[in-house]
C-alpha atoms as a PDB file:
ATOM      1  CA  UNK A   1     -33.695  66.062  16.889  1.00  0.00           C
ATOM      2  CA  UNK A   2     -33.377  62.484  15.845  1.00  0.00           C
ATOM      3  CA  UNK A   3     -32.273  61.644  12.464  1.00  0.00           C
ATOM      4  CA  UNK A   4     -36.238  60.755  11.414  1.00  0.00           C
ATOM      5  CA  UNK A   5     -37.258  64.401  12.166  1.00  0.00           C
ATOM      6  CA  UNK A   6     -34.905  65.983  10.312  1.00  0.00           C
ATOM      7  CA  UNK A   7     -35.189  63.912   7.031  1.00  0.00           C
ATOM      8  CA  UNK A   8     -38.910  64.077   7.358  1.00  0.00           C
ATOM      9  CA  UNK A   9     -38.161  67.868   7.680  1.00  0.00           C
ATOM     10  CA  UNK A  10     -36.435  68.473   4.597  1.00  0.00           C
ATOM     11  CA  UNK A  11     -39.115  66.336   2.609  1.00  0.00           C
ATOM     12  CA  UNK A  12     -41.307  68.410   3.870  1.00  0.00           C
ATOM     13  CA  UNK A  13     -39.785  71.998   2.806  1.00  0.00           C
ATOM     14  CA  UNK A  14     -38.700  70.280  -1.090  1.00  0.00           C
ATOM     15  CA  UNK A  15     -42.480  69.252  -1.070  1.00  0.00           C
ATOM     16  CA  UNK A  16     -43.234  72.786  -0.376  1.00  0.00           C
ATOM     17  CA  UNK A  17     -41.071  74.218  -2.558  1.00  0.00           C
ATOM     18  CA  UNK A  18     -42.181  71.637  -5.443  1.00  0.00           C
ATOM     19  CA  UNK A  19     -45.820  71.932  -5.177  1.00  0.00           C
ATOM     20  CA  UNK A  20     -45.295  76.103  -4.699  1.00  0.00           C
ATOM     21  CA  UNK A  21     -43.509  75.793  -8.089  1.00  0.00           C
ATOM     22  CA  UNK A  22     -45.899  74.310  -9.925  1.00  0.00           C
ATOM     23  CA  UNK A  23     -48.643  76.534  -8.752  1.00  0.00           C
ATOM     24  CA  UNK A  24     -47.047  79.534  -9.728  1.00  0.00           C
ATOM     25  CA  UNK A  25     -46.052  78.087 -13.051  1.00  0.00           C
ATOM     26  CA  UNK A  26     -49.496  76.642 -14.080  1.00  0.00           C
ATOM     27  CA  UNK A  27     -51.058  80.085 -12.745  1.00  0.00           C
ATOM     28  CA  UNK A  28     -48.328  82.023 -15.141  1.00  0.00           C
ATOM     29  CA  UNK A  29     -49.091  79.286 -18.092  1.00  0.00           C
ATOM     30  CA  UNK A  30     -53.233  79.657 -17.702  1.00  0.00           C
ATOM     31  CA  UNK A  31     -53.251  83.728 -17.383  1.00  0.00           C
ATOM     32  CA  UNK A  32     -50.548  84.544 -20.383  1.00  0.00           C
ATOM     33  CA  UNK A  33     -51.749  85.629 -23.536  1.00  0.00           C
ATOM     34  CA  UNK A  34     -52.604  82.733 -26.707  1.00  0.00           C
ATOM     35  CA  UNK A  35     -51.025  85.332 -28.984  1.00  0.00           C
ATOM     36  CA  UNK A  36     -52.641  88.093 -31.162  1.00  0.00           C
ATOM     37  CA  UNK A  37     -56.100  88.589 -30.307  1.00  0.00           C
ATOM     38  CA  UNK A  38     -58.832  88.774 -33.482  1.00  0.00           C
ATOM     39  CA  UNK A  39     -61.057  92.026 -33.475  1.00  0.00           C
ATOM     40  CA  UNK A  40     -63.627  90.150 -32.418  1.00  0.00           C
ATOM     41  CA  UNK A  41     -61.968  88.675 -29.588  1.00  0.00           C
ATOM     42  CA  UNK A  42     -60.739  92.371 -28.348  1.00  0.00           C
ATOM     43  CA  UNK A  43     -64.360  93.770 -29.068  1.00  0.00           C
ATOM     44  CA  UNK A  44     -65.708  90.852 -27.182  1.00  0.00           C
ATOM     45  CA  UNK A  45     -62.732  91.487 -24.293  1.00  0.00           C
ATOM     46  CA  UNK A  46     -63.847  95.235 -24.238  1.00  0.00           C
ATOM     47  CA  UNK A  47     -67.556  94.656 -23.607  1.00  0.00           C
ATOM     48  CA  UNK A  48     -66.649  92.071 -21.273  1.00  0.00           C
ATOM     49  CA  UNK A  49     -64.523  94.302 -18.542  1.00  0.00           C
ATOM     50  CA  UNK A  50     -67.098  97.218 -19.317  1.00  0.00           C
ATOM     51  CA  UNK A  51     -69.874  94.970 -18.158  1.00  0.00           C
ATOM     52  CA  UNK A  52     -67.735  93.792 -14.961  1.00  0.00           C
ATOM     53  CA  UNK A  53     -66.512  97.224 -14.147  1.00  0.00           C
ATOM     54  CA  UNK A  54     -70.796  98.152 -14.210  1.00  0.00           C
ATOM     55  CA  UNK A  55     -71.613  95.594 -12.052  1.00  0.00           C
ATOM     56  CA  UNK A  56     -68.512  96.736  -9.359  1.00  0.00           C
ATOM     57  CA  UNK A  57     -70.081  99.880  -9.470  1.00  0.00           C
ATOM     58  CA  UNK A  58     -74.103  98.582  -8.930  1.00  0.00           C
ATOM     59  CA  UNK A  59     -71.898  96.528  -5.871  1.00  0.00           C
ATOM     60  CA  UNK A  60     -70.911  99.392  -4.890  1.00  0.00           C
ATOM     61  CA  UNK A  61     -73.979 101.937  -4.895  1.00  0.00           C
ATOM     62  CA  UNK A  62     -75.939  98.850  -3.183  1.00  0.00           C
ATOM     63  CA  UNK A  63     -73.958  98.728  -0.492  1.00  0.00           C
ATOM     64  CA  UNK A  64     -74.015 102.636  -0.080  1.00  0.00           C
ATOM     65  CA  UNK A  65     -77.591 102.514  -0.152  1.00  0.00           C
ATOM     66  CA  UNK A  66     -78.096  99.550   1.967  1.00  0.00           C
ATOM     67  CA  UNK A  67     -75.809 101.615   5.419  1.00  0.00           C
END
């Protein structure tokens, strides 16, 4: 390996590393919590994942039914 390789090598894998980084730390800034949560906001939350976790399960029987 000529000098050229090997620099362009190691720009590569800090590149990697950097733009891996800041994934991962946007991703852990946009999904953590703002805080407390108002009733509302937990009532709205609740009806929320019940209406996702009915639709899974509609998915779900379709597919059954459609074998």
């Amino acid at each position: 390996m000529n000098l050229n390789q090997l620099v362009n090598m190691i720009a590569r894998m800090l590149t990697r590393r950097a733009v891996n980084w800041s994934i991962k730390k946007g991703t852990r800034q946009a999904t953590r919590g703002k805080g407390q949560q108002t009733a509302a906001n937990r009532q709205q939350a609740k009806v929320t994942r019940e209406a996702t976790k009915r639709a899974r399960q509609a998915a779900r029987l379709a597919r059954r039914i459609g074998r």
